[in-house]
C-alpha atoms as a PDB file:
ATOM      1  CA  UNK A   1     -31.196   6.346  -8.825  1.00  0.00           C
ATOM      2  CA  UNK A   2     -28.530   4.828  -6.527  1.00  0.00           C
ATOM      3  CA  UNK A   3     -25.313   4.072  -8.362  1.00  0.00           C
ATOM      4  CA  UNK A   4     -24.094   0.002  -8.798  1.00  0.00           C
ATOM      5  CA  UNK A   5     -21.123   1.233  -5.648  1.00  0.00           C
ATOM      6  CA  UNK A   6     -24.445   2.890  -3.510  1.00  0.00           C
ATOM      7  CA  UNK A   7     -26.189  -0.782  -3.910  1.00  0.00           C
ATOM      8  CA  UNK A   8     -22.873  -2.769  -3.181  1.00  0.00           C
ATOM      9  CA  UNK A   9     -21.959  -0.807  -0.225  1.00  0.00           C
ATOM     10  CA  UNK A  10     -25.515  -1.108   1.133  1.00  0.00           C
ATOM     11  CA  UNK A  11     -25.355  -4.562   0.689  1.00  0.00           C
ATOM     12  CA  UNK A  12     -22.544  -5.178   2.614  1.00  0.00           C
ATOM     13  CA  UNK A  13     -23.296  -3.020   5.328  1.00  0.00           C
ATOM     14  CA  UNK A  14     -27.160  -4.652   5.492  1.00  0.00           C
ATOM     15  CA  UNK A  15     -26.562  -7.739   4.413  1.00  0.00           C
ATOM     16  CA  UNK A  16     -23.284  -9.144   4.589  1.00  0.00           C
ATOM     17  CA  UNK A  17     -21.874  -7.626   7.601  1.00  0.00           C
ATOM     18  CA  UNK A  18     -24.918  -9.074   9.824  1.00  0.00           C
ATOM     19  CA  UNK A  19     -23.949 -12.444   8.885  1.00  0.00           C
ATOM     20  CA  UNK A  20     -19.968 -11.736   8.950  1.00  0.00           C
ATOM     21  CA  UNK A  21     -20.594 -11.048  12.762  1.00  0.00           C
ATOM     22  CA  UNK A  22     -22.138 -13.989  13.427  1.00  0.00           C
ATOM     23  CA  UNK A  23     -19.378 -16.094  11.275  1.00  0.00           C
ATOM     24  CA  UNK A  24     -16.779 -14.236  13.183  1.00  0.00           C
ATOM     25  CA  UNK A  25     -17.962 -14.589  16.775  1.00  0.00           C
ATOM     26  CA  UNK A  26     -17.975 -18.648  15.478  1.00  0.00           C
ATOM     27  CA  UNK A  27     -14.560 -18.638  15.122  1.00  0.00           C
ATOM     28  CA  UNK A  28     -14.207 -17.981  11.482  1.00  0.00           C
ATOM     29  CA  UNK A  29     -12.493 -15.484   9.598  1.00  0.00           C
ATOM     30  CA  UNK A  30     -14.168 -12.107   8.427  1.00  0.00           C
ATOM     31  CA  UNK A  31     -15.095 -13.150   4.499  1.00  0.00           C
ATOM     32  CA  UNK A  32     -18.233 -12.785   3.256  1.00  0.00           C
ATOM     33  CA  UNK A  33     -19.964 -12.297  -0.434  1.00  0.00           C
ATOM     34  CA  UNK A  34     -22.864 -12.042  -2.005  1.00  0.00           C
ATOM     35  CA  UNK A  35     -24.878 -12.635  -5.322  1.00  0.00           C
ATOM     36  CA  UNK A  36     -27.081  -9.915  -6.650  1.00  0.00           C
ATOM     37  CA  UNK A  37     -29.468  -9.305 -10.198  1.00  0.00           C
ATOM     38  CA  UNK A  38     -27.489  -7.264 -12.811  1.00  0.00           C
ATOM     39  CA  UNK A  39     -31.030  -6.071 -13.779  1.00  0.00           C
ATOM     40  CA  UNK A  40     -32.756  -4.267 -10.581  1.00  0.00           C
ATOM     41  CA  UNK A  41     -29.700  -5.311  -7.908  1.00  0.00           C
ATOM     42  CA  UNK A  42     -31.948  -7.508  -5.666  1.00  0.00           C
ATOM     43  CA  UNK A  43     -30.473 -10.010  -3.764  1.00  0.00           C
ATOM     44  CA  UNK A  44     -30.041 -13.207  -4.304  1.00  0.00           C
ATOM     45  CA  UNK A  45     -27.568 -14.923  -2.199  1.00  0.00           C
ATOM     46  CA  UNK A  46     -25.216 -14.427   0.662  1.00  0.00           C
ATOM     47  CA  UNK A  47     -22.454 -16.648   2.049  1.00  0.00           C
ATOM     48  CA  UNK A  48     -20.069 -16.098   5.008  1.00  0.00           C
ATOM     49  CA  UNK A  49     -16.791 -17.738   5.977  1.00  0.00           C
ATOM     50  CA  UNK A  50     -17.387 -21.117   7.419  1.00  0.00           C
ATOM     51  CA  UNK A  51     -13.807 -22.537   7.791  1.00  0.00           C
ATOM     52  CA  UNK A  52     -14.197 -23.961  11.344  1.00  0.00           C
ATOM     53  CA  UNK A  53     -16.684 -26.109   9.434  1.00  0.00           C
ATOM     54  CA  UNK A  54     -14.663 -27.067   5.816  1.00  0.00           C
ATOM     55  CA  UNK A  55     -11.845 -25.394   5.693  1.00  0.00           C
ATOM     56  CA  UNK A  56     -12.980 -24.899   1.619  1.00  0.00           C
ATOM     57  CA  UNK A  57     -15.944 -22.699   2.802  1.00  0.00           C
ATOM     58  CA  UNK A  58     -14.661 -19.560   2.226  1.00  0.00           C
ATOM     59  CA  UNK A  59     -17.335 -16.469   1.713  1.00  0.00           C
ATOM     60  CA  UNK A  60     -17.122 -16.627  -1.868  1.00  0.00           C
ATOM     61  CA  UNK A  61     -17.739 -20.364  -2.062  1.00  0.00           C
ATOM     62  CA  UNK A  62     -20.264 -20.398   1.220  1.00  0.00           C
ATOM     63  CA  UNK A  63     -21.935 -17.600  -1.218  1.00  0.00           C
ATOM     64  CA  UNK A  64     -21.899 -20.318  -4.268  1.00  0.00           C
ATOM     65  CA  UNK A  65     -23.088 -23.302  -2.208  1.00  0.00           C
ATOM     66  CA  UNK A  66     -26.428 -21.186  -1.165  1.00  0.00           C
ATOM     67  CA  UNK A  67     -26.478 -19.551  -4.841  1.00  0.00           C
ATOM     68  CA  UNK A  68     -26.835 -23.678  -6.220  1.00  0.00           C
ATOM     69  CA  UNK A  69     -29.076 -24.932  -3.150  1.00  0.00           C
ATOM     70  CA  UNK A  70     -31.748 -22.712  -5.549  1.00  0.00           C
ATOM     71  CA  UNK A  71     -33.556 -24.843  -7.423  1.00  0.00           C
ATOM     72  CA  UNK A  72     -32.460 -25.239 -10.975  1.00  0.00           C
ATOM     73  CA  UNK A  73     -35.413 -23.544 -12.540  1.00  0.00           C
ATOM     74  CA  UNK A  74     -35.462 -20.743 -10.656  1.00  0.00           C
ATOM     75  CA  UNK A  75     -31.997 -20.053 -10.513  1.00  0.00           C
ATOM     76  CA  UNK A  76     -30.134 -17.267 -13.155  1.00  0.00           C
ATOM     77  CA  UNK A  77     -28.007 -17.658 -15.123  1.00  0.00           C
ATOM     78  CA  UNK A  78     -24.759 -16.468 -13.471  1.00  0.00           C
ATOM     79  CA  UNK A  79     -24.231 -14.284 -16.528  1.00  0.00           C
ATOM     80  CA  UNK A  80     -27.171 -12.379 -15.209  1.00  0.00           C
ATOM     81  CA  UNK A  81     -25.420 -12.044 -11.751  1.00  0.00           C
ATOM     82  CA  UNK A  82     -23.003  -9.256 -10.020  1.00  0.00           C
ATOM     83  CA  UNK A  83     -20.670 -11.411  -7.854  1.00  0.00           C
ATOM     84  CA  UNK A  84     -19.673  -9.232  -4.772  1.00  0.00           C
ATOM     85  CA  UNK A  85     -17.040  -9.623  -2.416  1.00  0.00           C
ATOM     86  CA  UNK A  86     -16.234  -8.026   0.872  1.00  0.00           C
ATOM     87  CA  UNK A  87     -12.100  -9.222   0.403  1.00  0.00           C
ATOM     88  CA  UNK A  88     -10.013  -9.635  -3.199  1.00  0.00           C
ATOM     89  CA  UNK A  89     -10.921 -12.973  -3.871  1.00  0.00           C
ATOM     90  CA  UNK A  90      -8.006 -15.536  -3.252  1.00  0.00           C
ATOM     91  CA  UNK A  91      -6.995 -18.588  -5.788  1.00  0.00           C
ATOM     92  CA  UNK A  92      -9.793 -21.143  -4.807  1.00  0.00           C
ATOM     93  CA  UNK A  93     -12.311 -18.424  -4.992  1.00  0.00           C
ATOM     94  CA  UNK A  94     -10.936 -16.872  -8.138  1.00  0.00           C
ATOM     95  CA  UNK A  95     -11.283 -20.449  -9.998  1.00  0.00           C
ATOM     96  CA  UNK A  96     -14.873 -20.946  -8.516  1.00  0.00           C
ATOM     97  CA  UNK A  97     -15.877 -17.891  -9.501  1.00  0.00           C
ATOM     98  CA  UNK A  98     -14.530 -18.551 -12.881  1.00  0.00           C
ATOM     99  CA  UNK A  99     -16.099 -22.238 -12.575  1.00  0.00           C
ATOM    100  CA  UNK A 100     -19.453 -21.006 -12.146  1.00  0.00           C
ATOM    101  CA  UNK A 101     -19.658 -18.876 -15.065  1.00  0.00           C
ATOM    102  CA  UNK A 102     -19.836 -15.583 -13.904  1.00  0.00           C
ATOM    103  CA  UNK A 103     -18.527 -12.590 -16.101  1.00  0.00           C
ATOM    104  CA  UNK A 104     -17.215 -10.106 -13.255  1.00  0.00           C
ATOM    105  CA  UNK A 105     -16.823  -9.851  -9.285  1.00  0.00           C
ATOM    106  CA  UNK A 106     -16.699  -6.273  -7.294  1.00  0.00           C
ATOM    107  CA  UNK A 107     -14.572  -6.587  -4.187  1.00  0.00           C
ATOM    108  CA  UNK A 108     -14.305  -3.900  -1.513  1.00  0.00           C
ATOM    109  CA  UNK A 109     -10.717  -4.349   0.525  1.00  0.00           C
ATOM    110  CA  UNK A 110      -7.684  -5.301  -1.484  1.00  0.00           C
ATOM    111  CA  UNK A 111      -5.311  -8.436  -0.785  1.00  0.00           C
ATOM    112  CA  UNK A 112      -3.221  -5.448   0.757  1.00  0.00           C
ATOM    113  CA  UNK A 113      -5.547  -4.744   3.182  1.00  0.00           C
ATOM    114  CA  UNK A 114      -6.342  -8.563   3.740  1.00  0.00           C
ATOM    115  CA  UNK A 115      -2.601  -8.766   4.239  1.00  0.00           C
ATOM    116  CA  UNK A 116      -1.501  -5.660   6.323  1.00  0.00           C
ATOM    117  CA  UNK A 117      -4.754  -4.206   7.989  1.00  0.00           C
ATOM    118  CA  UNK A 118      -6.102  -8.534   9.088  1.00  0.00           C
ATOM    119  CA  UNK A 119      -3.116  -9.996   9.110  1.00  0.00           C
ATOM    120  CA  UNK A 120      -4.650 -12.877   6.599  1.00  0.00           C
ATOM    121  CA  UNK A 121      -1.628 -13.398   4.300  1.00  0.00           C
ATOM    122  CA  UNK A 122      -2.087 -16.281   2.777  1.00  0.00           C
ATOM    123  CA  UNK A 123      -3.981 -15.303  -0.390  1.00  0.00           C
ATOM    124  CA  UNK A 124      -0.934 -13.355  -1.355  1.00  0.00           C
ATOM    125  CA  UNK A 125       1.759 -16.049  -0.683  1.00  0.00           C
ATOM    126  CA  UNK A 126      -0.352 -19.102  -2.284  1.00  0.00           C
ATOM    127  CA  UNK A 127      -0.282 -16.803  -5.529  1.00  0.00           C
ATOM    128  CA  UNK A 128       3.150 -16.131  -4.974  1.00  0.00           C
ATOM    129  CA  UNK A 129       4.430 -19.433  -3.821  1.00  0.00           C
ATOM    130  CA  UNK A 130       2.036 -21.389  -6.045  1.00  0.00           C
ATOM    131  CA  UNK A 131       1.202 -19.277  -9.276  1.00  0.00           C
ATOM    132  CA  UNK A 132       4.626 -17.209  -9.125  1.00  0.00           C
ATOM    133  CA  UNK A 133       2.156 -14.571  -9.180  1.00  0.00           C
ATOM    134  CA  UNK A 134       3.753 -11.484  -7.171  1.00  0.00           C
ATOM    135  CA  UNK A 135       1.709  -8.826  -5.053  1.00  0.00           C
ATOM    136  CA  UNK A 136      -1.622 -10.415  -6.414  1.00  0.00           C
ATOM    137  CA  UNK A 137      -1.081  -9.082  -9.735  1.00  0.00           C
ATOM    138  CA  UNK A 138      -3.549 -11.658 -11.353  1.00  0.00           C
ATOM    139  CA  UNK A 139      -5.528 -10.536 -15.013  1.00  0.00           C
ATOM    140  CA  UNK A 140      -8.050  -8.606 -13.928  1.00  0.00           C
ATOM    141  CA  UNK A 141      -9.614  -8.634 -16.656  1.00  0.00           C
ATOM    142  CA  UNK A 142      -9.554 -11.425 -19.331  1.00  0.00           C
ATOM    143  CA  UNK A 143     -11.895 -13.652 -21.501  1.00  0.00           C
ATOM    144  CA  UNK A 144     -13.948 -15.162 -18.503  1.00  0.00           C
ATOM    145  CA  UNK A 145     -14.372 -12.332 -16.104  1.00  0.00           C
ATOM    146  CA  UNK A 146     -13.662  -8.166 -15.052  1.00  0.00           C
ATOM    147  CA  UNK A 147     -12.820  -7.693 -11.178  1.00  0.00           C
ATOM    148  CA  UNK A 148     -13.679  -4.348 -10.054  1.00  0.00           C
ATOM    149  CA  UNK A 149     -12.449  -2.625  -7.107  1.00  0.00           C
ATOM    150  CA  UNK A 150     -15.350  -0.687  -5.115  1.00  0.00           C
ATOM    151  CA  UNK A 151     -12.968   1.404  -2.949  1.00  0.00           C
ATOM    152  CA  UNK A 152     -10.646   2.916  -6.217  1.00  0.00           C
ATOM    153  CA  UNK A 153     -13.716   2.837  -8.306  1.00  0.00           C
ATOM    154  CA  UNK A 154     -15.687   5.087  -5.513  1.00  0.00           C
ATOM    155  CA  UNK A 155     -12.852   7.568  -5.271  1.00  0.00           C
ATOM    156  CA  UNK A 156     -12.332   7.992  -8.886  1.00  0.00           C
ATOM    157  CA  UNK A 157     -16.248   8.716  -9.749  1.00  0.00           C
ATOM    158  CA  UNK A 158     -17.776  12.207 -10.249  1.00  0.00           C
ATOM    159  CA  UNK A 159     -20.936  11.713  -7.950  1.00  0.00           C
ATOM    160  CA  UNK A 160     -23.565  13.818  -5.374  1.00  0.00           C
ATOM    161  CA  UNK A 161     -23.482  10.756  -3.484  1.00  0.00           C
ATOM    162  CA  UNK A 162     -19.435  10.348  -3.220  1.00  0.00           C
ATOM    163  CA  UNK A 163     -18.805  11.691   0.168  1.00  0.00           C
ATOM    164  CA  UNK A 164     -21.634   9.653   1.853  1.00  0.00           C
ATOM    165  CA  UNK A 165     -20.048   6.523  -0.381  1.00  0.00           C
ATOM    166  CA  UNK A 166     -16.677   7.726   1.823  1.00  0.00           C
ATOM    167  CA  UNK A 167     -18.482   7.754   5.218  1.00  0.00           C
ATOM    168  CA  UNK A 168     -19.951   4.415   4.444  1.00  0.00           C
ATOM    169  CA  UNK A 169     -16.667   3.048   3.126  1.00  0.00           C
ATOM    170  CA  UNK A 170     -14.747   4.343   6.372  1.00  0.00           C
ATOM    171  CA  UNK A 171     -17.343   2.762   8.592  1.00  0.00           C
ATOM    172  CA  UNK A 172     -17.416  -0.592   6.696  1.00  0.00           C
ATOM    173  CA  UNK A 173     -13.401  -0.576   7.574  1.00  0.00           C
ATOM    174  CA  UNK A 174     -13.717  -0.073  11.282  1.00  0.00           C
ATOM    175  CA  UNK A 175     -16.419  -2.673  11.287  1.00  0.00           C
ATOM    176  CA  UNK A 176     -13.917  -4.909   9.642  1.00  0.00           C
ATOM    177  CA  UNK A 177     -10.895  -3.562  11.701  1.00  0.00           C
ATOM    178  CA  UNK A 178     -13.238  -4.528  14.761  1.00  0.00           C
ATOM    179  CA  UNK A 179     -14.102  -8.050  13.413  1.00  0.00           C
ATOM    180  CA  UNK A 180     -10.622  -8.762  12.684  1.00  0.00           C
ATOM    181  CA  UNK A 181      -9.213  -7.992  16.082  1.00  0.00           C
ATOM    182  CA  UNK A 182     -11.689 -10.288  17.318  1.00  0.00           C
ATOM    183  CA  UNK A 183     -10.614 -12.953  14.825  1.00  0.00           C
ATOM    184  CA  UNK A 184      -7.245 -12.307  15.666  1.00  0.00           C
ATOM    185  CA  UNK A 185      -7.811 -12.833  19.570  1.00  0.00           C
ATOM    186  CA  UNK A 186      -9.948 -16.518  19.245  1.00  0.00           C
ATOM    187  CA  UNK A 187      -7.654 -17.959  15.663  1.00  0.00           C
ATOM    188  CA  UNK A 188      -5.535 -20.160  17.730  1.00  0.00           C
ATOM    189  CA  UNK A 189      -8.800 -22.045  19.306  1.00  0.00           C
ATOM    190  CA  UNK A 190      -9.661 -22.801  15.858  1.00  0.00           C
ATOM    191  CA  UNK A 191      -8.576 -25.744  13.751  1.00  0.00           C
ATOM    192  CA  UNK A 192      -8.209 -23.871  10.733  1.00  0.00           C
ATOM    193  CA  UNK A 193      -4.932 -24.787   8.581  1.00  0.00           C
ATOM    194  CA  UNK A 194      -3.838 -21.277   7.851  1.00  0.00           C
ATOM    195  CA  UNK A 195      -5.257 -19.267  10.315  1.00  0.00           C
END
């Protein structure tokens, strides 16, 4: 059986990424997320950045707007959800996530890496400049949710599957790396505010 980190990895590389290319060749930055079952990991809902549209459509809440297009009695209960995230979720997504009711989000690159590797600093400096919150250093866990970190998680497991969980990680990162230099080259055609 394929480990929660085998599913989430899979789904960003077959699910997310697909629509993060298409997102990013828009003109929009290189966030996406998705909304999974807790009970067999099937997919429920993906979202990309779509800030050249709202500027409030980030991947996490792009993710949420399809997640509560479903209809209401066919929609789970977010408690019954895994909430995954390709970047460290930043303020607005944070409190939507929250908002919505779900109990935990998995994301794969840090605010670090948002920061350093995709030159995207803003999540870090609205925490900082807004929240006093310094390097990102949010509760990670508390009484609404637990954030997990699929990269740190992946390296600290005891698994057969680890090293092909490394390849897969590695080539998810120069995917990204790729996106973002594209991002990076088209940003200043865009009307985003913080681009």
């Amino acid at each position: 059986m394929l480990s929660i980190y085998s599913i989430l990895i899979n789904t960003i590389i077959n699910s997310i990424i697909p629509k993060t290319e298409q997102a990013v060749f828009k003109g929009n930055k290189i966030f996406g997320a998705a909304i999974l079952y807790k009970k067999d990991f099937s997919l429920i809902s993906i979202g990309t950045n779509n800030e050249i549209e709202n500027p409030l459509w980030h991947g996490e809440i792009s993710v949420l707007k399809n997640f509560y297009k479903i209809e209401l009695n066919k929609r789970p209960n977010t408690r019954d959800c895994i909430f995954l995230s390709t970047h460290e979720p930043c303020s607005l997504c944070l409190s939507a996530i929250t908002w919505a009711g779900f109990d935990n989000f998995y994301y794969f690159f840090p605010y670090k890496d948002t920061k350093d590797r995709f030159s995207i600093p803003h999540d870090l400096n609205i925490l900082k400049e807004i929240f006093k919150i310094e390097y990102g250093n949010y509760n990670k866990q508390n009484s609404y949710w637990k954030s997990y970190s699929i990269i740190e998680n992946v390296k600290k497991i005891s698994d057969p599957d680890k090293s092909d969980l490394l390849k897969k990680i590695n080539k998810i990162s120069q995917i990204y790396n790729n996106l973002s230099s594209l991002y990076q080259k088209q940003k200043s055609q865009n009307n985003i505010p913080f681009n």
